[in-house]
C-alpha atoms as a PDB file:
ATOM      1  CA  UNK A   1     -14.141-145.955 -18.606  1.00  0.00           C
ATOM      2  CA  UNK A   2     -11.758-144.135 -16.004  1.00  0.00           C
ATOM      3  CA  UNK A   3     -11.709-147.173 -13.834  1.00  0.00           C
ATOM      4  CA  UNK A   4     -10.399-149.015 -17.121  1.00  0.00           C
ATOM      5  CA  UNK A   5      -7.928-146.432 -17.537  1.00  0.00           C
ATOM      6  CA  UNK A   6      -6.869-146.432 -13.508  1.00  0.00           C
ATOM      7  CA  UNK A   7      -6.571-150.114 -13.714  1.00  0.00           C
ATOM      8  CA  UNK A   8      -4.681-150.495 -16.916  1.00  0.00           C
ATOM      9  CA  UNK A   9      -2.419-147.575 -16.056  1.00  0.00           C
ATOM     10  CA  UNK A  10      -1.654-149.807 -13.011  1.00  0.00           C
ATOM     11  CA  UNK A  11      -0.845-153.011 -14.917  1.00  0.00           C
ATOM     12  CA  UNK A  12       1.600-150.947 -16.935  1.00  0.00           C
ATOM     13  CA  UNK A  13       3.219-149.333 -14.046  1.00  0.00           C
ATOM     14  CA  UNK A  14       3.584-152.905 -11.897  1.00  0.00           C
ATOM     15  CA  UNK A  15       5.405-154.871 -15.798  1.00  0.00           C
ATOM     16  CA  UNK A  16       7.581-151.354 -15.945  1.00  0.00           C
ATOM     17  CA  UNK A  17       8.577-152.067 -12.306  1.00  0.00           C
ATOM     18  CA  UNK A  18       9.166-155.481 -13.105  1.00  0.00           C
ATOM     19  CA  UNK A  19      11.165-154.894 -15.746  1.00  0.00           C
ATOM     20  CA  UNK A  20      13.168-151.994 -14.220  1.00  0.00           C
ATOM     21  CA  UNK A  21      14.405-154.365 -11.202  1.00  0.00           C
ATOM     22  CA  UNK A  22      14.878-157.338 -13.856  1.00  0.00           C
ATOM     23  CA  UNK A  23      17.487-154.785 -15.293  1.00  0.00           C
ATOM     24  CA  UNK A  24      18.746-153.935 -11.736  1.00  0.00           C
ATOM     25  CA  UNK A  25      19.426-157.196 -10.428  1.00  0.00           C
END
């Protein structure tokens, strides 16, 4: 269960990113 929590943590953190430099650019 806490490497399904690492690994969706990480998905959410990578569209987040996405979307932050979506906003930037």
């Amino acid at each position: 269960a806490e490497v399904l929590f690492k690994q969706f943590g990480f998905t959410v953190d990578n569209v987040v990113n996405k979307v932050k430099k979506v906003r930037n650019e």
